[in-house]
N, C-alpha and C. Protein backbone atom coordinates (compact mmCIF):
# COMPACT_ATOMS: atom_id res chain seq x y z
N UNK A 1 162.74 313.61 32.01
CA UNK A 1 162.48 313.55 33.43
C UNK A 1 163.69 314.13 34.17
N UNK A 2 163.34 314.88 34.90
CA UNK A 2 164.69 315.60 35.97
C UNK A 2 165.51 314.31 36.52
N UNK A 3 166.99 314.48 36.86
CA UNK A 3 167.59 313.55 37.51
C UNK A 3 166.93 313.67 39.03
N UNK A 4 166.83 312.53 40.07
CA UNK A 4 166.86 312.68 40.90
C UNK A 4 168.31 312.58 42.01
N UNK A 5 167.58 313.05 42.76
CA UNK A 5 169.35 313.43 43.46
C UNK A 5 169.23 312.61 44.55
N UNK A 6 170.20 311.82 45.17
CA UNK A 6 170.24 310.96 46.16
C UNK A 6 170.36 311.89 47.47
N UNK A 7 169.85 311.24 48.01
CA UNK A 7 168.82 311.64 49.66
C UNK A 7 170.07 310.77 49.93
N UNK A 8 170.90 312.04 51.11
CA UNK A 8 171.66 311.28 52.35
C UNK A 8 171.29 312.16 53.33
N UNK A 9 172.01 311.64 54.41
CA UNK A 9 171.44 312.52 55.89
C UNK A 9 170.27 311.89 56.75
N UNK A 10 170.82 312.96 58.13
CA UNK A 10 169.30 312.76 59.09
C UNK A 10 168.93 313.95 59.52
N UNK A 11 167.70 314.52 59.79
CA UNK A 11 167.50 315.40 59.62
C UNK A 11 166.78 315.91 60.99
N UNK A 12 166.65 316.66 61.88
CA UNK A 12 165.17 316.64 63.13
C UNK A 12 164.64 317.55 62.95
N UNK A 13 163.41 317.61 62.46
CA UNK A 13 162.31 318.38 62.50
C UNK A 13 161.15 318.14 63.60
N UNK A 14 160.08 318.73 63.38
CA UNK A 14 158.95 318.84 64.51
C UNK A 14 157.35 319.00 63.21
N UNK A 15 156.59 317.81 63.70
CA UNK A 15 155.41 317.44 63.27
C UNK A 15 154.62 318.71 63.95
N UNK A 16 153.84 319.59 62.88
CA UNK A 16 153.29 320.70 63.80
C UNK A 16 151.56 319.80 64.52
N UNK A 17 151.17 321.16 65.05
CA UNK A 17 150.01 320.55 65.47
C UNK A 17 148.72 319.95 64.13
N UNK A 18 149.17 320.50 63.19
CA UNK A 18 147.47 320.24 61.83
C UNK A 18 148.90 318.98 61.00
N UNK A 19 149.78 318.39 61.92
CA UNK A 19 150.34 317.35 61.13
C UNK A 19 151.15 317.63 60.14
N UNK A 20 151.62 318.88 59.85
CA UNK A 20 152.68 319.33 58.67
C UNK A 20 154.36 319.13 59.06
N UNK A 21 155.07 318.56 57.83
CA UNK A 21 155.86 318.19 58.01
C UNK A 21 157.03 318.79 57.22
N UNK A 22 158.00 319.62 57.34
CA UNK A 22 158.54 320.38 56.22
C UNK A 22 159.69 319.06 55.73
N UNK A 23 159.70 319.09 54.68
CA UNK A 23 160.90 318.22 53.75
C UNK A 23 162.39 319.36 54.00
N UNK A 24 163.48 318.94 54.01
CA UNK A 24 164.61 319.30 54.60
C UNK A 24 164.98 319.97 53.49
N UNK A 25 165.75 321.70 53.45
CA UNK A 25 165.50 322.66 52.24
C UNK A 25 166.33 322.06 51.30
N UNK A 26 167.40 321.22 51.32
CA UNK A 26 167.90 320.80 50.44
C UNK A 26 167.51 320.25 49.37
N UNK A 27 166.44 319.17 49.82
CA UNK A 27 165.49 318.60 48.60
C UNK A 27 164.53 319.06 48.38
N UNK A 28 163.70 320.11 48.97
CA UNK A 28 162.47 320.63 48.88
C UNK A 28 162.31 320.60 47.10
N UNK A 29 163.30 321.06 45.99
CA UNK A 29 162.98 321.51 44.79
C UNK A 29 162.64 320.23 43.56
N UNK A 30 163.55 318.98 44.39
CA UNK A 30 163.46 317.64 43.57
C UNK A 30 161.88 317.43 43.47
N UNK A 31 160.96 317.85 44.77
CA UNK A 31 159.27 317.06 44.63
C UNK A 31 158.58 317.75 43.37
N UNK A 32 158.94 319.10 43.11
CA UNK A 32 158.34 319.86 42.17
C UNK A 32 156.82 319.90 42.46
N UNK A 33 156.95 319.95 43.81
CA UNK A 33 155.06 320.84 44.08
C UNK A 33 154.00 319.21 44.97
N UNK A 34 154.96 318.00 44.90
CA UNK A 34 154.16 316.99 44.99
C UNK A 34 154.93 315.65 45.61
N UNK A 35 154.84 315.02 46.10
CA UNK A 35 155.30 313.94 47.16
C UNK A 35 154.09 313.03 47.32
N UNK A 36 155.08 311.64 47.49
CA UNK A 36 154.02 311.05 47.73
C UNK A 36 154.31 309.81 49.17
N UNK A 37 153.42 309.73 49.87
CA UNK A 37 153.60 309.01 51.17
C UNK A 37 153.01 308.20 51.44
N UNK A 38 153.81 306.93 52.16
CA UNK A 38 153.30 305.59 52.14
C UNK A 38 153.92 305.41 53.78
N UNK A 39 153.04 303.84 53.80
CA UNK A 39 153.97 303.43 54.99
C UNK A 39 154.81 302.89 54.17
N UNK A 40 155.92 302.98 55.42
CA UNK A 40 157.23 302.05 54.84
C UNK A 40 157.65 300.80 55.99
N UNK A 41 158.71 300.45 55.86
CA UNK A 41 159.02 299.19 56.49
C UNK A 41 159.78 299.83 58.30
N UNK A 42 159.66 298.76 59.23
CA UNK A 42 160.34 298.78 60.10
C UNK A 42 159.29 299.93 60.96
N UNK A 43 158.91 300.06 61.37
CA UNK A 43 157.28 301.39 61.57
C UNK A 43 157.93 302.82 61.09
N UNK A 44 158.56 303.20 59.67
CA UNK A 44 158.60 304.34 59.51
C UNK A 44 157.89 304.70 58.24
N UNK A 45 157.47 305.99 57.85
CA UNK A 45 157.01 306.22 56.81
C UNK A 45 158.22 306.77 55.69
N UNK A 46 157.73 306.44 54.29
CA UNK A 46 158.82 306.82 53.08
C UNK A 46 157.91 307.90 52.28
N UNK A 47 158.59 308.71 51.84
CA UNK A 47 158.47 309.54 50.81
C UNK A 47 159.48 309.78 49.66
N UNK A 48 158.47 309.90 48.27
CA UNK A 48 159.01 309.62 47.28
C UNK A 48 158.29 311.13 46.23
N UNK A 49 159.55 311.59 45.76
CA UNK A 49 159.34 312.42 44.56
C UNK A 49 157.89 311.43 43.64
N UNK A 50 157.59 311.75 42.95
CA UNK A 50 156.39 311.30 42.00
C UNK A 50 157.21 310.42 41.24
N UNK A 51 157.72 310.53 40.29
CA UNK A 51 158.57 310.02 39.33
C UNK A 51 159.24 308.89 39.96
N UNK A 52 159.61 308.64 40.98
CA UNK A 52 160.32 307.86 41.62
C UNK A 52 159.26 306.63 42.05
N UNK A 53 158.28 307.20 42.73
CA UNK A 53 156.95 306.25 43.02
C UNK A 53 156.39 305.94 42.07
N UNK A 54 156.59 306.71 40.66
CA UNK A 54 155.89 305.95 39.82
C UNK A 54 156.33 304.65 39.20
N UNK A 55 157.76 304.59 39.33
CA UNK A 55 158.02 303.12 38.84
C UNK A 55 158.25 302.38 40.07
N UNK A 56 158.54 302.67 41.28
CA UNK A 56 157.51 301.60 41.91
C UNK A 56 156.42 301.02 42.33
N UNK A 57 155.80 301.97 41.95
CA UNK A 57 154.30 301.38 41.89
C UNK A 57 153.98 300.76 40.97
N UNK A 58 154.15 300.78 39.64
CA UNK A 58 154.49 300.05 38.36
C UNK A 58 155.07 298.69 38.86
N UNK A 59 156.33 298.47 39.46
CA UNK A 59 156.52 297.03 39.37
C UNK A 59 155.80 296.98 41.03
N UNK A 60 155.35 297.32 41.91
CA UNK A 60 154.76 296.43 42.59
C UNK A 60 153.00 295.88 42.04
N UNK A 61 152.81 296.82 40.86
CA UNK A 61 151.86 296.21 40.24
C UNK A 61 151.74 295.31 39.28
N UNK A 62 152.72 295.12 39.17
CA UNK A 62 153.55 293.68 38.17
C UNK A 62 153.68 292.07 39.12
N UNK A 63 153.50 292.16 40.12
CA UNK A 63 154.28 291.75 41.06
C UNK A 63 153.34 290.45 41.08
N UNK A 64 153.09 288.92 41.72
CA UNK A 64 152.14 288.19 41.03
C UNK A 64 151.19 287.74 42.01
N UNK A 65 150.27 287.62 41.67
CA UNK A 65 148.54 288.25 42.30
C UNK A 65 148.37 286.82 43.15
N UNK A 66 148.81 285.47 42.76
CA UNK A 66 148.87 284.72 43.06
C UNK A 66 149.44 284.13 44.55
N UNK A 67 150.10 285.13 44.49
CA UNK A 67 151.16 284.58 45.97
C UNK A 67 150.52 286.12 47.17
N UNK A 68 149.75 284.83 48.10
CA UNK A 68 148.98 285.50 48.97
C UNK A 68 150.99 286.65 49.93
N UNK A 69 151.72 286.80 50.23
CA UNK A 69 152.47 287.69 50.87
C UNK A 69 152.88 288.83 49.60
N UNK A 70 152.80 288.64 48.37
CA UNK A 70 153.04 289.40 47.84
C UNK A 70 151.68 290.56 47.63
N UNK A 71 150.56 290.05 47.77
CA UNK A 71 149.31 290.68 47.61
C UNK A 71 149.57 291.54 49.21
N UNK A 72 149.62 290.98 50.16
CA UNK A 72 150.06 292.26 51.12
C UNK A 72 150.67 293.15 51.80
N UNK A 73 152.27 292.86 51.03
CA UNK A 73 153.18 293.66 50.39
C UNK A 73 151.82 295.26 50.01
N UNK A 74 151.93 294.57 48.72
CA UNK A 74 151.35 295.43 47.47
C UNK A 74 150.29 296.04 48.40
N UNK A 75 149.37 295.98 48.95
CA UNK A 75 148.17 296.32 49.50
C UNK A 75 149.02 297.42 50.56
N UNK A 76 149.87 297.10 51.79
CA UNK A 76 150.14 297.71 52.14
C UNK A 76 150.84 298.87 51.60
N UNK A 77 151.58 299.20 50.69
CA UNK A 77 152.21 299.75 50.17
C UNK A 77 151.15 300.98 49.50
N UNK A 78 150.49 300.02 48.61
CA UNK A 78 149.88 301.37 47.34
C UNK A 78 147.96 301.68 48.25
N UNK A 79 147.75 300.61 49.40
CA UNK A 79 146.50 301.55 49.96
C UNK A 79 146.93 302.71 50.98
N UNK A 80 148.12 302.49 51.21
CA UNK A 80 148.19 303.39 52.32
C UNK A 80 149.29 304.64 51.74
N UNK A 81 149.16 304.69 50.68
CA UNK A 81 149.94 305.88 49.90
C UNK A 81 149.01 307.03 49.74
N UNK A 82 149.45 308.33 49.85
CA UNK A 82 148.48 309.36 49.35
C UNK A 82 149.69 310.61 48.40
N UNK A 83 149.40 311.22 47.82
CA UNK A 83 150.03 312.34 47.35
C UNK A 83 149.89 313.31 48.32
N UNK A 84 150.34 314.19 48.35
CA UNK A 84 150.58 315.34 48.99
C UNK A 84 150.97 316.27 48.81
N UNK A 85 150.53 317.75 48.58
CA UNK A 85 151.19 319.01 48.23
C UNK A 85 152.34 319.28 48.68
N UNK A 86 153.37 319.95 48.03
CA UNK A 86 154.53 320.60 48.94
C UNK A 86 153.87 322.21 48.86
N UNK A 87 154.03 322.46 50.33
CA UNK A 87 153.05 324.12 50.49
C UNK A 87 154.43 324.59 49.96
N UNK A 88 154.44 325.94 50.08
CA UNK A 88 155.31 327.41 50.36
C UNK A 88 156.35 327.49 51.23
N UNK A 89 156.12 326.60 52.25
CA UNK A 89 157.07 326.43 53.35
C UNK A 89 157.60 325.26 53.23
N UNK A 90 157.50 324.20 52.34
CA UNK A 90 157.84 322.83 51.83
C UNK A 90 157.67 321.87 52.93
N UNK A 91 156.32 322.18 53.44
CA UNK A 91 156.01 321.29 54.34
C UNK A 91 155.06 320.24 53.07
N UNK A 92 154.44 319.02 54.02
CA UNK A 92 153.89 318.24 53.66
C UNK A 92 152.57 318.04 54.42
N UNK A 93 151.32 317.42 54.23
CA UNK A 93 150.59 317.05 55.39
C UNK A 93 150.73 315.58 55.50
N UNK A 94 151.02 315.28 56.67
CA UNK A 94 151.04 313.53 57.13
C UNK A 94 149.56 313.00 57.48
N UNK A 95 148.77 312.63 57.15
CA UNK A 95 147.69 312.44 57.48
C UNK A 95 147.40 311.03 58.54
N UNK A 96 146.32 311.90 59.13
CA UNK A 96 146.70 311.06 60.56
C UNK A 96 146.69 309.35 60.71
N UNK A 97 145.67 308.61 59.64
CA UNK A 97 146.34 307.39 59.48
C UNK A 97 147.72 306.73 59.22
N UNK A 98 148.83 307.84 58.52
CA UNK A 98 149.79 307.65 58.58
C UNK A 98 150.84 308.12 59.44
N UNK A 99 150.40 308.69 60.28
CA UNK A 99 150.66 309.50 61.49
C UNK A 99 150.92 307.98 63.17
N UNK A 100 149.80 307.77 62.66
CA UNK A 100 149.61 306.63 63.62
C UNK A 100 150.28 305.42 63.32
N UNK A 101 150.02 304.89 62.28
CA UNK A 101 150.90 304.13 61.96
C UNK A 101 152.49 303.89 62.00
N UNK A 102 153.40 305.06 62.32
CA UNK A 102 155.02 305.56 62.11
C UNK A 102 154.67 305.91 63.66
N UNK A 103 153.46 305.71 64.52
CA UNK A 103 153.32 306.46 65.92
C UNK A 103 154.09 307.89 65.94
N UNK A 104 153.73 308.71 65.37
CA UNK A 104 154.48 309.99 65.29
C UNK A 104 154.11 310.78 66.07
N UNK A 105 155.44 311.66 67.07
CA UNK A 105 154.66 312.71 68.12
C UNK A 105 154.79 313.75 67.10
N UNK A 106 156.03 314.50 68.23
CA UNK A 106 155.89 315.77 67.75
C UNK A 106 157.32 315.92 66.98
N UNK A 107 158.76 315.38 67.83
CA UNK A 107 159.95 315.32 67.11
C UNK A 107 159.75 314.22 66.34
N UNK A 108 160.20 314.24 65.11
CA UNK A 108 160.23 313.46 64.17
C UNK A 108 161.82 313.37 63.62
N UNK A 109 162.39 312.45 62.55
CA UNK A 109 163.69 312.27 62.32
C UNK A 109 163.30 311.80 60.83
N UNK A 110 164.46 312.50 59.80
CA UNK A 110 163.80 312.86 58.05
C UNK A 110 165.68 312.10 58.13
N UNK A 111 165.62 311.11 57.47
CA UNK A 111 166.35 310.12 56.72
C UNK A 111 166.47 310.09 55.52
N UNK A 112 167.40 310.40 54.58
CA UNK A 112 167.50 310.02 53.33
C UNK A 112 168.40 309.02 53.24
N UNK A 113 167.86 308.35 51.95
CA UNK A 113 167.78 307.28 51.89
C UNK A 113 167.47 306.52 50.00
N UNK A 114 169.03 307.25 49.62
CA UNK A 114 169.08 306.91 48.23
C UNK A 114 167.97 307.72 47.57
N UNK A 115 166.85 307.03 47.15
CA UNK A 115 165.77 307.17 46.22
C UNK A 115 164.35 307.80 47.33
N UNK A 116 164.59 307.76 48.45
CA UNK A 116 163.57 308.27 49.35
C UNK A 116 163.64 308.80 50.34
N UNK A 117 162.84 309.41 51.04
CA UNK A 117 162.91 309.90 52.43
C UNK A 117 162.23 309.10 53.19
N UNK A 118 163.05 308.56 54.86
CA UNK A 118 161.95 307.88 55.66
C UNK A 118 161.63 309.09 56.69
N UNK A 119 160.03 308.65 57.16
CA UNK A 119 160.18 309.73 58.52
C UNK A 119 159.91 308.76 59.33
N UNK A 120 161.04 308.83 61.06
CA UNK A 120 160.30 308.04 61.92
C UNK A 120 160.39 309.43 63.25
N UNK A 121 160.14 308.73 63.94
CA UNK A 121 159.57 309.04 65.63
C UNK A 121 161.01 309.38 65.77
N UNK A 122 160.93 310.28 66.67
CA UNK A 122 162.38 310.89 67.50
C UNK A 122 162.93 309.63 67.66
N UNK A 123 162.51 308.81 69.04
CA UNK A 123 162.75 307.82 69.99
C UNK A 123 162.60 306.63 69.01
N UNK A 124 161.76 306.55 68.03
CA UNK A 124 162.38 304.97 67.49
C UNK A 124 163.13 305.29 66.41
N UNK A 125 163.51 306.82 66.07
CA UNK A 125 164.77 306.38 65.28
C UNK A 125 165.87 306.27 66.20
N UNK A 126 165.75 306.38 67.07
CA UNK A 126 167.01 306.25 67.98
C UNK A 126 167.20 304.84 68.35
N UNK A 127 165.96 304.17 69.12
CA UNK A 127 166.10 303.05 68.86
C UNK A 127 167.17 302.13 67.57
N UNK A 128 166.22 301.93 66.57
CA UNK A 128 166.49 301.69 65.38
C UNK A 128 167.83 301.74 64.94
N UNK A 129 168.65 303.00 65.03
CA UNK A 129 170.01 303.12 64.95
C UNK A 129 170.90 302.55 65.82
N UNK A 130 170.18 302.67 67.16
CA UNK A 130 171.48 301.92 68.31
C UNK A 130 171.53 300.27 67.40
N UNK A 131 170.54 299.71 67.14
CA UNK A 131 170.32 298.52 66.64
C UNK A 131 170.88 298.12 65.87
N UNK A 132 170.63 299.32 64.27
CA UNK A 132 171.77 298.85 63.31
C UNK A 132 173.47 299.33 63.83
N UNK A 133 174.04 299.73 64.59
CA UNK A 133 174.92 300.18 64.86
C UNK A 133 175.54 299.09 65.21
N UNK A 134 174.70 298.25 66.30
CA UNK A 134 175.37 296.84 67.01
C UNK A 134 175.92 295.99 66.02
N UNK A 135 175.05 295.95 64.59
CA UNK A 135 175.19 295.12 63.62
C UNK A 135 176.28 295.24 62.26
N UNK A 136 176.53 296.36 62.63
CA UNK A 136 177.30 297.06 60.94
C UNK A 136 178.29 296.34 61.15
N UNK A 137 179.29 295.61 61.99
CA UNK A 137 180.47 294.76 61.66
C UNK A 137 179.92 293.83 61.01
N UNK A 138 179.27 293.34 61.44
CA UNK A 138 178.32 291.99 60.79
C UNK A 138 177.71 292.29 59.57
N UNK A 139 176.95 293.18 59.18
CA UNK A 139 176.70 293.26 57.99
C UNK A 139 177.69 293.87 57.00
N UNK A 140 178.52 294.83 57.29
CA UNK A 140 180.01 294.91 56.77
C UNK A 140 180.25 293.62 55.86
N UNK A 141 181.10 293.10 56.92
CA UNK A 141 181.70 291.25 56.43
C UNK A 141 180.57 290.73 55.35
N UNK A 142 179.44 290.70 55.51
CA UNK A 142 178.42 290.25 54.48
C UNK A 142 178.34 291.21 53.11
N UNK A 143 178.74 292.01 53.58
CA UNK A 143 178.53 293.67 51.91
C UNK A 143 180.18 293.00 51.50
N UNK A 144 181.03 292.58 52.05
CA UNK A 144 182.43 292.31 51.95
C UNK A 144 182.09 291.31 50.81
N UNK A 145 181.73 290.02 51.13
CA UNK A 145 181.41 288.88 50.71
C UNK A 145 180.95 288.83 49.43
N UNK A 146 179.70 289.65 49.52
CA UNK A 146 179.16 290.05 47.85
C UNK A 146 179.80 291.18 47.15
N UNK A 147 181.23 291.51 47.92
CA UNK A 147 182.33 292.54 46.47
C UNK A 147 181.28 293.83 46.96
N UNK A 148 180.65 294.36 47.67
CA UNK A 148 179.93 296.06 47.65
C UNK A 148 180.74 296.79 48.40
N UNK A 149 181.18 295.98 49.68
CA UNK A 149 182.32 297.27 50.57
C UNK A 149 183.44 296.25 50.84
């Protein structure tokens, strides 16, 4: 299996009008022809090389059937996933249920993000960041605590 390469950065692109979304040229070569898109947390959408989604989809299908929040975890996650071509131009298509869901106009904002890409909305990634920004002393001291920074 190819290594995957860790996604850093933010990126601004523009959602065209038929919903295409180009992946940022740097990673365009990691999808190898294929991506796959879900909602993700916080109202943004994630994208994941194949290989990468495949073992999480694997353990969120492990995950136990029993415990009604974990069933809609899982539901949200793997019904609202689709694959997606990478065209020629290494765009993607966002399809409009997932379009709506991330409320996506037209500026959009491409996040990497370790093992994935998020896409959100111009304006709520801006949001979003003023937010975590207020917080990074605070969560600092806590990454401190558990020995990470």
């Amino acid at each position: 299996m190819p290594k995957i390469p860790i996604f850093t950065g933010e990126y601004h692109h523009l959602l065209d009008f038929k919903r295409r979304l180009a992946i940022p040229v740097k990673f365009r070569s990691t999808f190898h022809g294929k991506a796959v898109v879900t909602k993700g947390l916080d109202g943004c959408l994630f994208i994941y090389p194949a290989p990468v989604w495949d073992k999480l989809a694997e353990k969120l299908g492990s995950l136990p059937l029993g415990e009604k929040k974990m069933r809609q975890f899982v539901r949200l996650m793997l019904s609202g996933a689709i694959e997606s071509d990478v065209d020629r131009q290494g765009r993607i298509l966002i399809p409009n249920y997932l379009s709506e869901f991330a409320c996506l106009k037209k500026d959009v904002v491409i996040i990497g993000l370790y093992d994935r890409l998020e896409v959100w909305d111009q304006d709520e990634w801006n949001e979003s960041r003023k937010e975590a920004e207020k917080e990074k002393d605070d969560v600092a001291e806590e990454l401190g605590k558990l020995g990470i920074y």
